[in-house]
C-alpha atoms as a PDB file:
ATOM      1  CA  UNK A   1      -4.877   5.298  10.124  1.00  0.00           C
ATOM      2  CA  UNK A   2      -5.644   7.179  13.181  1.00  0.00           C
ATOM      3  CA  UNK A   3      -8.384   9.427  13.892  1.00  0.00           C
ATOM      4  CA  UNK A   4      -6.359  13.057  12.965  1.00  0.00           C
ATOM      5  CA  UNK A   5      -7.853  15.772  11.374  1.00  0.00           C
ATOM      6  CA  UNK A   6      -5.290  14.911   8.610  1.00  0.00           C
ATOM      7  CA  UNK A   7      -6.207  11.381   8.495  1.00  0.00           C
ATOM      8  CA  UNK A   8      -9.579  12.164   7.813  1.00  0.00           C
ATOM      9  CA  UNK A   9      -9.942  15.150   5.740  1.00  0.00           C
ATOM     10  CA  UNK A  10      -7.868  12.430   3.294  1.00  0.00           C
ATOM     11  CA  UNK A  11     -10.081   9.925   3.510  1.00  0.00           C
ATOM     12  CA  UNK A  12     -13.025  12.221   2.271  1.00  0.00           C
ATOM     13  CA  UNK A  13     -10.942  13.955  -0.286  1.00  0.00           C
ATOM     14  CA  UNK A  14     -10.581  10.120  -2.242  1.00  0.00           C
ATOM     15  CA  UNK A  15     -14.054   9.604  -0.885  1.00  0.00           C
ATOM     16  CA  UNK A  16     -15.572  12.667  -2.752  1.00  0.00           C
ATOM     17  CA  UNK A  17     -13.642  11.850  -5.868  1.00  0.00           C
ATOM     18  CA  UNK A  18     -13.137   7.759  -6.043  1.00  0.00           C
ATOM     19  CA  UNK A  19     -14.865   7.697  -9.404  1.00  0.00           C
ATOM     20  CA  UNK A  20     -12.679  10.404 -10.751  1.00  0.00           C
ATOM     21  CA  UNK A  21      -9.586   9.024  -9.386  1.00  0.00           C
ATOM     22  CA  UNK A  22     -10.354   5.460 -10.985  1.00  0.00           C
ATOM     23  CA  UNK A  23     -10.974   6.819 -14.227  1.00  0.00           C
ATOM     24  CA  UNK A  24      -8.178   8.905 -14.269  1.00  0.00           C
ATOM     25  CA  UNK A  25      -5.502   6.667 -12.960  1.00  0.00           C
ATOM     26  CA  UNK A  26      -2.863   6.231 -15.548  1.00  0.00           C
ATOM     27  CA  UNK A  27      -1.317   3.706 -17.354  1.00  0.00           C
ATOM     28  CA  UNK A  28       0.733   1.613 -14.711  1.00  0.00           C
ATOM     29  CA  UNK A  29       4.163   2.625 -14.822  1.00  0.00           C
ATOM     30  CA  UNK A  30       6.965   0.374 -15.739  1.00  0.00           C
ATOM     31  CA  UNK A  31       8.382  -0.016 -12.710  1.00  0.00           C
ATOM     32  CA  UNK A  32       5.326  -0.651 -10.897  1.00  0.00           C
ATOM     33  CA  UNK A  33       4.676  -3.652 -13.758  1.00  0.00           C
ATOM     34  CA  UNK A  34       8.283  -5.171 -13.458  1.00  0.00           C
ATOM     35  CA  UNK A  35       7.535  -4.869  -9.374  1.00  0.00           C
ATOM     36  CA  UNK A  36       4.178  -6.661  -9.920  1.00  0.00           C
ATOM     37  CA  UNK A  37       5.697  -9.764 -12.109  1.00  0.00           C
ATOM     38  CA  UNK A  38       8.232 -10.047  -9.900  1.00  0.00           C
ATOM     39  CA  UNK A  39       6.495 -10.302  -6.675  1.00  0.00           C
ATOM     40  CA  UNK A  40       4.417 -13.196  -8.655  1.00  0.00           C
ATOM     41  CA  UNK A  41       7.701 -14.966  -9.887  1.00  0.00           C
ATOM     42  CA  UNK A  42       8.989 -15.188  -6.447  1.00  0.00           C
ATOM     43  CA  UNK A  43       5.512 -15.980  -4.519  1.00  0.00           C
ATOM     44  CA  UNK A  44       4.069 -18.518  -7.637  1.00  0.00           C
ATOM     45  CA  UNK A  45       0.673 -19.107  -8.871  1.00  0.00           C
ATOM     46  CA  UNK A  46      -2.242 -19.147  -6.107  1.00  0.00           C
ATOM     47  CA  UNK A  47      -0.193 -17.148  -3.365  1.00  0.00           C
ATOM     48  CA  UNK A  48      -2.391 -14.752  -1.335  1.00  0.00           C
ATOM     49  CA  UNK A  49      -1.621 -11.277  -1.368  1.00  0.00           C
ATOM     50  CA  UNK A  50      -3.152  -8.757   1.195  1.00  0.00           C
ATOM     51  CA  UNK A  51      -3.254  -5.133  -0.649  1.00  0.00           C
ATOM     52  CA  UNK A  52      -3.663  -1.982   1.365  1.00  0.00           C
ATOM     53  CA  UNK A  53      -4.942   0.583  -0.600  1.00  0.00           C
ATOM     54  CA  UNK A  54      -6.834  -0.737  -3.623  1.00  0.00           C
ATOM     55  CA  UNK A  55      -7.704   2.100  -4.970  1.00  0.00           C
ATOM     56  CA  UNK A  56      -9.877   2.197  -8.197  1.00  0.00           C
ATOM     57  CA  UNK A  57      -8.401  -1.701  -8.432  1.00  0.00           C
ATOM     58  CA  UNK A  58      -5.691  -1.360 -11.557  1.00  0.00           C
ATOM     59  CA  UNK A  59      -2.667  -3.498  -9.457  1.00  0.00           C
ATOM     60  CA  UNK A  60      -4.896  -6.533  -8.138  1.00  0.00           C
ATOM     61  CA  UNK A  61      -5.971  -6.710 -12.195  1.00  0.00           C
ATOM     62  CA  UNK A  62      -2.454  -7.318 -12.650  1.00  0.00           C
ATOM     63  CA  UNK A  63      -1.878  -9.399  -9.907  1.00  0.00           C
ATOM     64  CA  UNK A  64      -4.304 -11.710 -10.570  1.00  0.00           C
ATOM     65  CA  UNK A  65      -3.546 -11.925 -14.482  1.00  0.00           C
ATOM     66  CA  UNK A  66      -0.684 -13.327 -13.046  1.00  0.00           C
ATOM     67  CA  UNK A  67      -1.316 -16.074 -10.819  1.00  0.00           C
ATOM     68  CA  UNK A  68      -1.869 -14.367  -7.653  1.00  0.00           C
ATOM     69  CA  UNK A  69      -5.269 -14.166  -5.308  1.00  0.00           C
ATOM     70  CA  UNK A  70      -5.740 -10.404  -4.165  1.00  0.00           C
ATOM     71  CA  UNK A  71      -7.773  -9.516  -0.860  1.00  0.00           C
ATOM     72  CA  UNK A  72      -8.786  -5.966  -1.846  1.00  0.00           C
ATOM     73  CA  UNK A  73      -8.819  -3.417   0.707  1.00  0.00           C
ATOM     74  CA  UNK A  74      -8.909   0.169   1.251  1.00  0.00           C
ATOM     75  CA  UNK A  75     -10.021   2.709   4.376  1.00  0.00           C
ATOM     76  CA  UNK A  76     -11.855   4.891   1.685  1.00  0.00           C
ATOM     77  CA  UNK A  77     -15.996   3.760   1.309  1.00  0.00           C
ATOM     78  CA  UNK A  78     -15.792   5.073  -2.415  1.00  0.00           C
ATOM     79  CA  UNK A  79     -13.227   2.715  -2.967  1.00  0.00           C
ATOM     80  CA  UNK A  80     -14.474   0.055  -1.658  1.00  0.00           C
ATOM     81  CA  UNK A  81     -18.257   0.633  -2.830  1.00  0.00           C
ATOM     82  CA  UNK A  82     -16.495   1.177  -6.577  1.00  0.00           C
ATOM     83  CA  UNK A  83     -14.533  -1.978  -6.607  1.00  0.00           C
ATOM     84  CA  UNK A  84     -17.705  -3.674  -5.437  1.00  0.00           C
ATOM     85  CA  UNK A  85     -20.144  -2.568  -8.317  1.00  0.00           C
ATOM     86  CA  UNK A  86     -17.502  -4.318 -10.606  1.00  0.00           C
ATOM     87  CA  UNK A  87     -17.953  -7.652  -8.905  1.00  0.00           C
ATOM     88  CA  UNK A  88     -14.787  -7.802  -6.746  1.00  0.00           C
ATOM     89  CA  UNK A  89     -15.049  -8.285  -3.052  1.00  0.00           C
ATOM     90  CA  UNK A  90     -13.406  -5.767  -1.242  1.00  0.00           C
ATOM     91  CA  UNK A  91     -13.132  -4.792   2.540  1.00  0.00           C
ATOM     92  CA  UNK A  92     -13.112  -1.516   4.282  1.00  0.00           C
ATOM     93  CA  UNK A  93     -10.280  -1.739   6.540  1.00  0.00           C
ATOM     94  CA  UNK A  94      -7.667   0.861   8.257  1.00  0.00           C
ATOM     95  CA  UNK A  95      -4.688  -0.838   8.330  1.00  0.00           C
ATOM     96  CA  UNK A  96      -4.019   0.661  11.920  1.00  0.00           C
ATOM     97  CA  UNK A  97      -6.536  -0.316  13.875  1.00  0.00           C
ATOM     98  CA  UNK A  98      -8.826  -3.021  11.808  1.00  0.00           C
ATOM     99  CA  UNK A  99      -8.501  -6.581  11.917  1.00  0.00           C
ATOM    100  CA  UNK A 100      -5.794  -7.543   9.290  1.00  0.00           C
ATOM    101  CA  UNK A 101      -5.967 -11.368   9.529  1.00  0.00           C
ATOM    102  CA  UNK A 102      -7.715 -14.080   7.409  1.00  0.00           C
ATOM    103  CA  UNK A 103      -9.459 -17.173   8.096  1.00  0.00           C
ATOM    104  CA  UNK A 104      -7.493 -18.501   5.341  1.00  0.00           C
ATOM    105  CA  UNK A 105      -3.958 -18.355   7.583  1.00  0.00           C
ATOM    106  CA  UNK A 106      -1.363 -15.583   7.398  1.00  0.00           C
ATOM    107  CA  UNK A 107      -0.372 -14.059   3.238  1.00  0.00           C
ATOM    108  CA  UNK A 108       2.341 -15.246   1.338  1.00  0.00           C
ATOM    109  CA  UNK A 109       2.721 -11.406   0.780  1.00  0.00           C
ATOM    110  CA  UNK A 110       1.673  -7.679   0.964  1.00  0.00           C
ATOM    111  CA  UNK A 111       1.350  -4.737  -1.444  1.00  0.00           C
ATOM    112  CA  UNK A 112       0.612  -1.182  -0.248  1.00  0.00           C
ATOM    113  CA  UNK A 113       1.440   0.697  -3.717  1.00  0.00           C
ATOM    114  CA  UNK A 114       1.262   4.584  -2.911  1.00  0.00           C
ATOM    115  CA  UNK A 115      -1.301   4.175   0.237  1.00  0.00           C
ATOM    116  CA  UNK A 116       0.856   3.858   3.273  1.00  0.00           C
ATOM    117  CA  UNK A 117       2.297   7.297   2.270  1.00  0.00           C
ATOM    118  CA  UNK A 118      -0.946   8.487   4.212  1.00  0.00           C
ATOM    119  CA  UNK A 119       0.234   7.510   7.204  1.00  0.00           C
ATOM    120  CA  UNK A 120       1.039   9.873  10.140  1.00  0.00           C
ATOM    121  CA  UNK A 121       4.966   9.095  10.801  1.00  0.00           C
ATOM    122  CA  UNK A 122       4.515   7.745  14.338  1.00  0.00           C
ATOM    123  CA  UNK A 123       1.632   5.654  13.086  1.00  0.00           C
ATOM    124  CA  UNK A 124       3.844   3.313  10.384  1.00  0.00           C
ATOM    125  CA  UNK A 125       5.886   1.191  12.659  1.00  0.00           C
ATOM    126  CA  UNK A 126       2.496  -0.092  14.221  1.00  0.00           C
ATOM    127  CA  UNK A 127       1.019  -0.498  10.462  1.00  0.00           C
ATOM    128  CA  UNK A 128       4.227  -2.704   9.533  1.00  0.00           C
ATOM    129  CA  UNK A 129       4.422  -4.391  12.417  1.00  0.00           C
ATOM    130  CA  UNK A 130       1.138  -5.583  12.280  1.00  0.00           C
ATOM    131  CA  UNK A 131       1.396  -7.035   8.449  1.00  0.00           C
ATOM    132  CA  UNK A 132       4.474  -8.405   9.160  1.00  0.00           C
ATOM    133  CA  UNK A 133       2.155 -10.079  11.827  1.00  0.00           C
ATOM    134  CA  UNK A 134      -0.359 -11.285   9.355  1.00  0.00           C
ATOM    135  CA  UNK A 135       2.159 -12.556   7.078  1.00  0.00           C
ATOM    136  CA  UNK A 136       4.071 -15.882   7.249  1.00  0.00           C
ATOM    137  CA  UNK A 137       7.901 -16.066   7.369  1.00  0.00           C
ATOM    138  CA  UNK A 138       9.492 -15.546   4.209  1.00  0.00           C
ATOM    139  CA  UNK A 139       6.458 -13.988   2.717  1.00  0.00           C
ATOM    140  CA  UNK A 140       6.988 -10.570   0.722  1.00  0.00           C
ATOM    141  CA  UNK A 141       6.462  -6.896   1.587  1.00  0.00           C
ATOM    142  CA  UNK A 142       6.534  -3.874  -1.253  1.00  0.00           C
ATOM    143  CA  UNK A 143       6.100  -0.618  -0.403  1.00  0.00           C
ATOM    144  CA  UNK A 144       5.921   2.143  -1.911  1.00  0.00           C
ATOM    145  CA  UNK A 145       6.219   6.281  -0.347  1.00  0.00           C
ATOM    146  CA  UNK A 146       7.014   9.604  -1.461  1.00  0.00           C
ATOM    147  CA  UNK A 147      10.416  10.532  -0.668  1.00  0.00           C
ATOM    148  CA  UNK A 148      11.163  14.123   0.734  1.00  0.00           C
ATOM    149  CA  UNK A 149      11.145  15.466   4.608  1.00  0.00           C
ATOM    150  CA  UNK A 150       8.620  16.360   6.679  1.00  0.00           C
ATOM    151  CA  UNK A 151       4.969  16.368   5.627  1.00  0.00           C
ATOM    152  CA  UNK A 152       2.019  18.542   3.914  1.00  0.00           C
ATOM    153  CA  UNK A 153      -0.341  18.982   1.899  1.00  0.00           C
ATOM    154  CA  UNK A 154      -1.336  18.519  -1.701  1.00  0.00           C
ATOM    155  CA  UNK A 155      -4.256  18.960  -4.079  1.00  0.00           C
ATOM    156  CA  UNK A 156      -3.123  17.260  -7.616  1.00  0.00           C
ATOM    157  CA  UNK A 157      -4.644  15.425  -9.892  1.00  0.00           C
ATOM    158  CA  UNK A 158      -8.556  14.263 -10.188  1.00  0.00           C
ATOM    159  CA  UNK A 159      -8.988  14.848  -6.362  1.00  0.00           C
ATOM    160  CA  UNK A 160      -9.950  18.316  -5.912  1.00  0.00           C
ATOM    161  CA  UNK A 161      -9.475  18.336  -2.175  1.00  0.00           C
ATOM    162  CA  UNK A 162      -6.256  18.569  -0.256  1.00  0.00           C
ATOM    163  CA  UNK A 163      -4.547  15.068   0.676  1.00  0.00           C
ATOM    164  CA  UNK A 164      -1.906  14.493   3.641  1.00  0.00           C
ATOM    165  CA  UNK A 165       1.432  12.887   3.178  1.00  0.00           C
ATOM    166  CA  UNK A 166       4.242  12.129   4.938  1.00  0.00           C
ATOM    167  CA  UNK A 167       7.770  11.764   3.371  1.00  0.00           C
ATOM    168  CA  UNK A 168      10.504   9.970   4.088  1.00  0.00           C
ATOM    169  CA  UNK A 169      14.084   9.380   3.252  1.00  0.00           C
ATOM    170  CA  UNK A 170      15.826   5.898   2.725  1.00  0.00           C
ATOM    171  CA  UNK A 171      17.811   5.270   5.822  1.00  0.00           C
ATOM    172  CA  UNK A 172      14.693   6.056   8.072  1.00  0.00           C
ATOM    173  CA  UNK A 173      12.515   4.109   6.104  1.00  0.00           C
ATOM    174  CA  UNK A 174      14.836   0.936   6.489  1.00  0.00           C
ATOM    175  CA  UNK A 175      14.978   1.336  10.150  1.00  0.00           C
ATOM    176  CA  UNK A 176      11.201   1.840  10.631  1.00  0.00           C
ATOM    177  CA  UNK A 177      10.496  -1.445   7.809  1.00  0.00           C
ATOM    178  CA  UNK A 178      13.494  -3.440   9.697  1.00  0.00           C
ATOM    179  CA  UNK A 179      12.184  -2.304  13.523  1.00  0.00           C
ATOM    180  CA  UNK A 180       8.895  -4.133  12.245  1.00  0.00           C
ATOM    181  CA  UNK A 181       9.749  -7.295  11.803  1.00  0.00           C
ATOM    182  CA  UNK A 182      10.684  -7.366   8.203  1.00  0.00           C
ATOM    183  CA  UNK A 183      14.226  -8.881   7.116  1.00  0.00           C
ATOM    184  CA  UNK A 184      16.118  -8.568   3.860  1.00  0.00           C
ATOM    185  CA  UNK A 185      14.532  -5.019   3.876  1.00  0.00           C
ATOM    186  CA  UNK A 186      15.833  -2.797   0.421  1.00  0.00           C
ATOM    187  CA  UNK A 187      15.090   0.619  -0.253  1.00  0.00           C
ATOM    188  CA  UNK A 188      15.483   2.518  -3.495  1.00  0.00           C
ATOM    189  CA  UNK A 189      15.184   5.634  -3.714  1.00  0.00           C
ATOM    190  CA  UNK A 190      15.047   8.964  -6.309  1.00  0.00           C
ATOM    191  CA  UNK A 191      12.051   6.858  -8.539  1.00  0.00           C
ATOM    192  CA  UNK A 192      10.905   9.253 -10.732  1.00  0.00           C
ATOM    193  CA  UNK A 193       6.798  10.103 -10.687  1.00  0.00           C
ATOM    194  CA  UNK A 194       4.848  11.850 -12.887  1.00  0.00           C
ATOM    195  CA  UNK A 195       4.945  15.185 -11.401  1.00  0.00           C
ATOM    196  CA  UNK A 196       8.644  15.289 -10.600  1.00  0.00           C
ATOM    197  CA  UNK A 197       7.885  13.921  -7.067  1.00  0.00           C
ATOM    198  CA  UNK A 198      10.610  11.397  -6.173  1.00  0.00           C
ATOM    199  CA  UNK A 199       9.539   8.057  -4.725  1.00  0.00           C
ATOM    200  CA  UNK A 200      10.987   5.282  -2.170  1.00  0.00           C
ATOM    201  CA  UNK A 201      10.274   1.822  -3.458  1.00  0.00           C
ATOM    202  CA  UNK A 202      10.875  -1.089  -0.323  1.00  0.00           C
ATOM    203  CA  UNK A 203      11.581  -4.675  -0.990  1.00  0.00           C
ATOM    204  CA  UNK A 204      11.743  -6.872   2.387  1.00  0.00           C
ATOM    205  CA  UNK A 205      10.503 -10.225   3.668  1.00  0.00           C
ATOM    206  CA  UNK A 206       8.607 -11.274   7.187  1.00  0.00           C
ATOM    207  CA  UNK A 207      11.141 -12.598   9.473  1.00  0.00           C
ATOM    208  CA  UNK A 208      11.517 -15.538  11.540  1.00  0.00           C
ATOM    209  CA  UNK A 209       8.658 -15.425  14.158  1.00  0.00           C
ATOM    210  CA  UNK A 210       9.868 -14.979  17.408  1.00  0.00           C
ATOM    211  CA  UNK A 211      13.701 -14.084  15.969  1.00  0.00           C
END
């Protein structure tokens, strides 16, 4: 996700607390579940899903209860270390710059629940562009951001250091999601979180190569 200062003081803020984080994740919110089931409705049993930002590893669970194969990933090493002493494999991988693709052909879909919101604002149209590039036509993107303007910093929850984000509001989300090579691109908007944060929640699907 770039080299920034920002980029990187994040990274070590999960890093120092990844245990914490896991533990204290809560339960997965409704909308999040009914997003999950129906991502595996539409892709069916045994599609591949690449996940950005697996976190302590609660949405793959889901995922794969349903049907679905998971390729864990996340640019934090306490993430990816975690998910490992549980017996999952997962790769450390910046979505930016890293190698996205799989010997396995492109994924039948992508989910990057509350990751990409990392993201320095010039840096997401590469980061879509480049799933939509490792994904095959008609395969499945959900995203999920924070919604507001600009960007800052936050220290919340089980992570005791300060954490980057970037907000965003609807119609500039579409643009950047539809600039990138994603079709059929939906954005809701004013999703309530925990801590009366409002969040962006976008549906879309890889277009036609080469349209």
């Amino acid at each position: 996700m770039s080299d920034t200062p920002e980029v990187e003081r994040t990274v070590r803020a999960y890093d120092l607390d990844a245990v914490a984080y896991a533990e204290a994740s809560p339960a997965m919110p409704d909308s999040v579940r009914a997003d999950v089931e129906a991502l595996a409705r539409q892709l069916g049993p045994g599609a591949r899903v690449l996940e950005i930002g697996s976190g302590g590893g609660r949405d793959a669970r889901l995922m794969e209860e349903l049907g679905l194969r998971v390729r864990r990933t996340d640019i934090t090493p306490g993430f990816v270390a975690l998910l490992r002493e549980q017996g999952h494999v997962c790769d450390l991988l910046d979505p930016l710059v890293d190698d996205l693709s799989s010997s396995e052909g492109p994924y039948d879909g992508v989910w990057a629940n509350a990751s990409l919101l990392h993201v320095e604002r010039g840096d997401l149209p590469t980061v879509l562009a480049r799933l939509a590039g490792v994904t095959r036509p008609g395969g499945l993107l959900r995203v999920s951001l924070k919604e507001g303007d600009g960007e800052g910093w936050s220290t919340h929850g089980s992570v005791r250091h300060p954490r980057h984000f970037t907000y965003w509001r609807a119609d500039a989300l579409h643009e950047v999601v539809q600039d990138a090579g994603w079709t059929g691109v939906t954005v809701m908007s004013g999703l309530a979180g925990k801590r009366s944060e409002s969040w962006l929640e976008v549906s879309a699907s890889r277009g036609a190569v080469g349209a």
